[in-house]
Protein backbone atom coordinates (compact mmCIF):
# COMPACT_ATOMS: atom_id res chain seq x y z
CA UNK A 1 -80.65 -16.57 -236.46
CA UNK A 2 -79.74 -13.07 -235.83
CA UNK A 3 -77.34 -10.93 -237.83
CA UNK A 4 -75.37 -7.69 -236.39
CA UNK A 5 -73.37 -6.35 -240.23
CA UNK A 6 -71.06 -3.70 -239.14
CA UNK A 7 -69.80 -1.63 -241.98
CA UNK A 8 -68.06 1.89 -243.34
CA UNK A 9 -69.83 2.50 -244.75
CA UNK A 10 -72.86 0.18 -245.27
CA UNK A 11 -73.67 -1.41 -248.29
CA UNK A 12 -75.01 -4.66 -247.27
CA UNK A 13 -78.50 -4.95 -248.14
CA UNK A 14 -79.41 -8.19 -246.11
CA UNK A 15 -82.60 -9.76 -246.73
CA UNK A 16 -83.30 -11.19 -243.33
CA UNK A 17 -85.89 -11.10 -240.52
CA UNK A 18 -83.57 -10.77 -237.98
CA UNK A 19 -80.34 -8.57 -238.62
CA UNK A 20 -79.56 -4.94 -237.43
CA UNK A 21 -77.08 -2.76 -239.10
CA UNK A 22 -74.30 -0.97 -237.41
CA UNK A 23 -72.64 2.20 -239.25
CA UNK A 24 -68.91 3.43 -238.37
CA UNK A 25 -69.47 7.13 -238.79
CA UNK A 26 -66.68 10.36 -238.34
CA UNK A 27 -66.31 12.69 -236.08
CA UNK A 28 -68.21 15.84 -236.53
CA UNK A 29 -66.49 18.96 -237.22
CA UNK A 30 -65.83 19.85 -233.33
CA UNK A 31 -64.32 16.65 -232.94
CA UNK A 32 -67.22 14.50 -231.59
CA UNK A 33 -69.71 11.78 -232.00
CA UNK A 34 -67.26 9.55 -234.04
CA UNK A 35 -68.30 6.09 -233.55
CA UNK A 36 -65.34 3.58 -234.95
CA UNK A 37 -65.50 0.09 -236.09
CA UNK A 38 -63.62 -1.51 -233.38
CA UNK A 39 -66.32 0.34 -230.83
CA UNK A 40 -68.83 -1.74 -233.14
CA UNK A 41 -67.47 -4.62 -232.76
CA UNK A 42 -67.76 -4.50 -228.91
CA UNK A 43 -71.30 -3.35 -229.37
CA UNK A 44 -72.25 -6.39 -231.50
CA UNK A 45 -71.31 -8.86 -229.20
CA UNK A 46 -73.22 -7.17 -226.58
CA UNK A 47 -76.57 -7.79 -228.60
CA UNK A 48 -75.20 -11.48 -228.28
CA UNK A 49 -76.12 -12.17 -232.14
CA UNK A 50 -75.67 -15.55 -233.57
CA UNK A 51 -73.37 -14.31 -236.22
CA UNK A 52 -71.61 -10.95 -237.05
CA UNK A 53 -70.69 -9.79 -240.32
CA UNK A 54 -67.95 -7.57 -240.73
CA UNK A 55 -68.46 -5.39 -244.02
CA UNK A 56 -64.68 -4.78 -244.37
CA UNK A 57 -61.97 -5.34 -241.82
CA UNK A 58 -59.17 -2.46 -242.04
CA UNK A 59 -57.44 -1.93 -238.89
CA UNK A 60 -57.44 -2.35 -235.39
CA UNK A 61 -61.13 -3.93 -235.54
CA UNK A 62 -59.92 -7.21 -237.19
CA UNK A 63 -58.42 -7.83 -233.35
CA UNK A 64 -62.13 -7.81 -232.06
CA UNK A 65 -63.35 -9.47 -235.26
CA UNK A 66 -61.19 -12.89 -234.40
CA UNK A 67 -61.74 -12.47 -230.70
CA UNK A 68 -65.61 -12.72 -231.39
CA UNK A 69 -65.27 -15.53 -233.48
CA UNK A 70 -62.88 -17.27 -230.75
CA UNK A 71 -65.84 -17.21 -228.28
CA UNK A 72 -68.94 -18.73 -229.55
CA UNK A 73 -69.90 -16.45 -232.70
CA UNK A 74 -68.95 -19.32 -235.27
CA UNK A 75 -70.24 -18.61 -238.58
CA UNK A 76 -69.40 -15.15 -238.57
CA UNK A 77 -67.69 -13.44 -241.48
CA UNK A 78 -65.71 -10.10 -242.66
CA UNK A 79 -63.77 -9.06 -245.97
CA UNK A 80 -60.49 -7.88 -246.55
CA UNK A 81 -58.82 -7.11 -249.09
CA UNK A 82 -55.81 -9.63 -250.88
CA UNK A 83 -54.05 -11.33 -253.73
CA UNK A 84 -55.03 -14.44 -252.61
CA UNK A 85 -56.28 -16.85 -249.73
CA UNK A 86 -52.36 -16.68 -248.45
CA UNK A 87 -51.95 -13.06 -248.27
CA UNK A 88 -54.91 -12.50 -247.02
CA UNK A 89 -53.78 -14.51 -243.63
CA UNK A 90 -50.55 -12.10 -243.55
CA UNK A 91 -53.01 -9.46 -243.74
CA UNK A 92 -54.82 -10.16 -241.07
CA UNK A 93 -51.99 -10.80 -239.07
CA UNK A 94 -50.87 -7.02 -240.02
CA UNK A 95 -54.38 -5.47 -239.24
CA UNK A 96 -54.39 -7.23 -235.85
CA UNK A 97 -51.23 -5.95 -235.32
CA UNK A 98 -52.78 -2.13 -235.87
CA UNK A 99 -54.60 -3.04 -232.82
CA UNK A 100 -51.93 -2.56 -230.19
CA UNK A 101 -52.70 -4.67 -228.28
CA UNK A 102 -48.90 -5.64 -227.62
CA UNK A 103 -49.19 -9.46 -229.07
CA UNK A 104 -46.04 -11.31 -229.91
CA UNK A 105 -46.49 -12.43 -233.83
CA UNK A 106 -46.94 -16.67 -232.80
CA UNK A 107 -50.14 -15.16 -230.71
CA UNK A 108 -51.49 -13.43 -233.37
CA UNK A 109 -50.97 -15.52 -236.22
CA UNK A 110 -52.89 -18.40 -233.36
CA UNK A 111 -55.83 -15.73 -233.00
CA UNK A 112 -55.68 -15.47 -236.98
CA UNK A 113 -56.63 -19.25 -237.30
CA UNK A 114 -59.82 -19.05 -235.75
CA UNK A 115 -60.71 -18.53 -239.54
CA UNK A 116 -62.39 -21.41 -240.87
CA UNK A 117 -62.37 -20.73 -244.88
CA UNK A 118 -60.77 -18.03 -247.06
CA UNK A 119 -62.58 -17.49 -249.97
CA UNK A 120 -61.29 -15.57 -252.70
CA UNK A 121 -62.41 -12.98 -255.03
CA UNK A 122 -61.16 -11.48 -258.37
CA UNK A 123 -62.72 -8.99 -260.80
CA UNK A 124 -61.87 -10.08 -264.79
CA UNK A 125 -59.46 -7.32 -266.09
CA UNK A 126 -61.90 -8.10 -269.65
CA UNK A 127 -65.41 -7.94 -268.45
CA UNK A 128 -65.08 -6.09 -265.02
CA UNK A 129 -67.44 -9.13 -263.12
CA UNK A 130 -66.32 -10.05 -260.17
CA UNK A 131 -65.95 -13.97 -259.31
CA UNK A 132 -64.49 -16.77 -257.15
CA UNK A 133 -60.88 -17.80 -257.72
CA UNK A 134 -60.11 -20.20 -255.10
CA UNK A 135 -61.34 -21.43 -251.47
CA UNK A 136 -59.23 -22.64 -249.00
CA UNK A 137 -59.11 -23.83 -245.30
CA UNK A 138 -57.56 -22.66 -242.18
CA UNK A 139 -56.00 -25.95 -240.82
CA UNK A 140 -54.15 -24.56 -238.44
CA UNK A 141 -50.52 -22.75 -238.21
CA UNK A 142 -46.74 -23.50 -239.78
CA UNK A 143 -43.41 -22.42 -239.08
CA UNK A 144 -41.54 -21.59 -242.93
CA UNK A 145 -37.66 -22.33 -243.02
CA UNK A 146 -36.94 -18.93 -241.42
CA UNK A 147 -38.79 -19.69 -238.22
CA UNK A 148 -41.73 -17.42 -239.45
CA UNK A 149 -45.21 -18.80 -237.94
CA UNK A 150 -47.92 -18.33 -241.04
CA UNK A 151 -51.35 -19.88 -241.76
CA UNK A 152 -51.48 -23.41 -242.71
CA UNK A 153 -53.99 -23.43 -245.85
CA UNK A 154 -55.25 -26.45 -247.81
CA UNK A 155 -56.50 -25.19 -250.88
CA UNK A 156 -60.16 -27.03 -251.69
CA UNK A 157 -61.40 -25.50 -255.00
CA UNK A 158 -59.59 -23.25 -257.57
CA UNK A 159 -61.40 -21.74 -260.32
CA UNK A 160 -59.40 -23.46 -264.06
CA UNK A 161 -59.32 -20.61 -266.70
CA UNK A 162 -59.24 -23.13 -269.52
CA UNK A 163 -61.67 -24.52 -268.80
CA UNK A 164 -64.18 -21.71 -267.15
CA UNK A 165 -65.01 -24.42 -264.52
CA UNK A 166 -64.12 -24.49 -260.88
CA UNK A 167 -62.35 -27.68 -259.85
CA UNK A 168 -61.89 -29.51 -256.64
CA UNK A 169 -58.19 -29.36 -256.07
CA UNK A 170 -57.82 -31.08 -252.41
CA UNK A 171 -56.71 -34.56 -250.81
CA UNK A 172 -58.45 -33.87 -247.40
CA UNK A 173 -61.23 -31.70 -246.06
CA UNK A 174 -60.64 -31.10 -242.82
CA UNK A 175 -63.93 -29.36 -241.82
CA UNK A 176 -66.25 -31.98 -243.81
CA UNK A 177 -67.57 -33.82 -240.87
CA UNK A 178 -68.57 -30.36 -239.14
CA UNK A 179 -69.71 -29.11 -242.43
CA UNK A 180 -72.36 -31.95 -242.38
CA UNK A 181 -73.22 -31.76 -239.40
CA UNK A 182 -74.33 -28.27 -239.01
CA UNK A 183 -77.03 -29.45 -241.94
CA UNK A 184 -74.37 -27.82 -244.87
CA UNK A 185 -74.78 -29.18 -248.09
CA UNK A 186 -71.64 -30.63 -249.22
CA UNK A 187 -71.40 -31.65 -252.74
CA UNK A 188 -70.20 -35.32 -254.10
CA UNK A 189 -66.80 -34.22 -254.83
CA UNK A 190 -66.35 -33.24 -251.12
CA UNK A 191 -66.96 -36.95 -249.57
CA UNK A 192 -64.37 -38.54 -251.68
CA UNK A 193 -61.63 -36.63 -249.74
């Protein structure tokens, strides 16, 4: 499989035999050679990769990011950052907005469900280590009491603090099927749902 990482700047250190790195980079001092993330983007998909990885998604570039997922580039994955697996759809909805592209919020917030899994991330306030704190699924989109379209989530694991141990929290996996049949390993817990 090949891998296109797109980063600013890059830190991924991909131990692959098949993935090319792609550097954002500033604009010199009279004002030229920048080369942005959202031009990236574009140029990734023109190397027709199997998957793209995002290094961080900021702005503007988090437009191209879900429109090369929507056509074909499943599998592909960028960071953000977020408080959790919900705010981290509204985020994207707000970066994609930074994209001017002139979408009404219901089309965006579609574009945002492309996203298969959120996975989240925390670093421990006592040790500094960074670790997983919850995973959850796209499953598709919601209107709240106010009208407001969101993310529909169903939250699959959460990390227990009591107990140090992360638990399987869900009724339903949507994705299992698909998960299997891409050769995934899915784990016990998983095929009771």
């Amino acid at each position: 499989e090949s891998i296109v990482t797109i980063e600013d700047p890059a830190e991924l250190q991909l131990q692959h035999p098949d993935v090319r790195s792609l550097e954002a980079r500033p604009a010199n001092n009279e004002g030229l050679g920048e080369v942005t993330m959202r031009e990236l983007v574009a140029d990734a998909l023109r190397m027709a990769p199997k998957r793209i990885i995002v290094g961080e998604c900021r702005k503007g570039e988090t437009f191209d990011m879900l429109q090369a997922m929507n056509t074909g580039h499943e599998g592909s994955m960028n960071t953000l950052h977020a408080n959790s697996a919900y705010l981290a759809g509204k985020r994207m909805v707000s970066m994609v907005q930074m994209a001017d592209m002139g979408l009404p919020h219901d089309a965006i917030v579609e574009l945002c469900s492309v996203v298969d899994i959120i996975v989240q991330a925390v670093k421990e306030r006592k040790t500094g280590k960074r670790r997983i704190d919850h995973i959850a699924e796209v499953v598709g989109v919601k209107r709240n009491e106010e009208g407001v379209l969101s993310l529909d989530l169903n939250y699959l694991w959460q990390y227990n603090k009591a107990t140090g141990q992360f638990e399987w929290v869900a009724d339903r996996f949507t994705r299992q099927e698909v998960f299997m049949d891409e050769g995934n390993w899915v784990p016990p817990g998983w095929l009771k749902c």
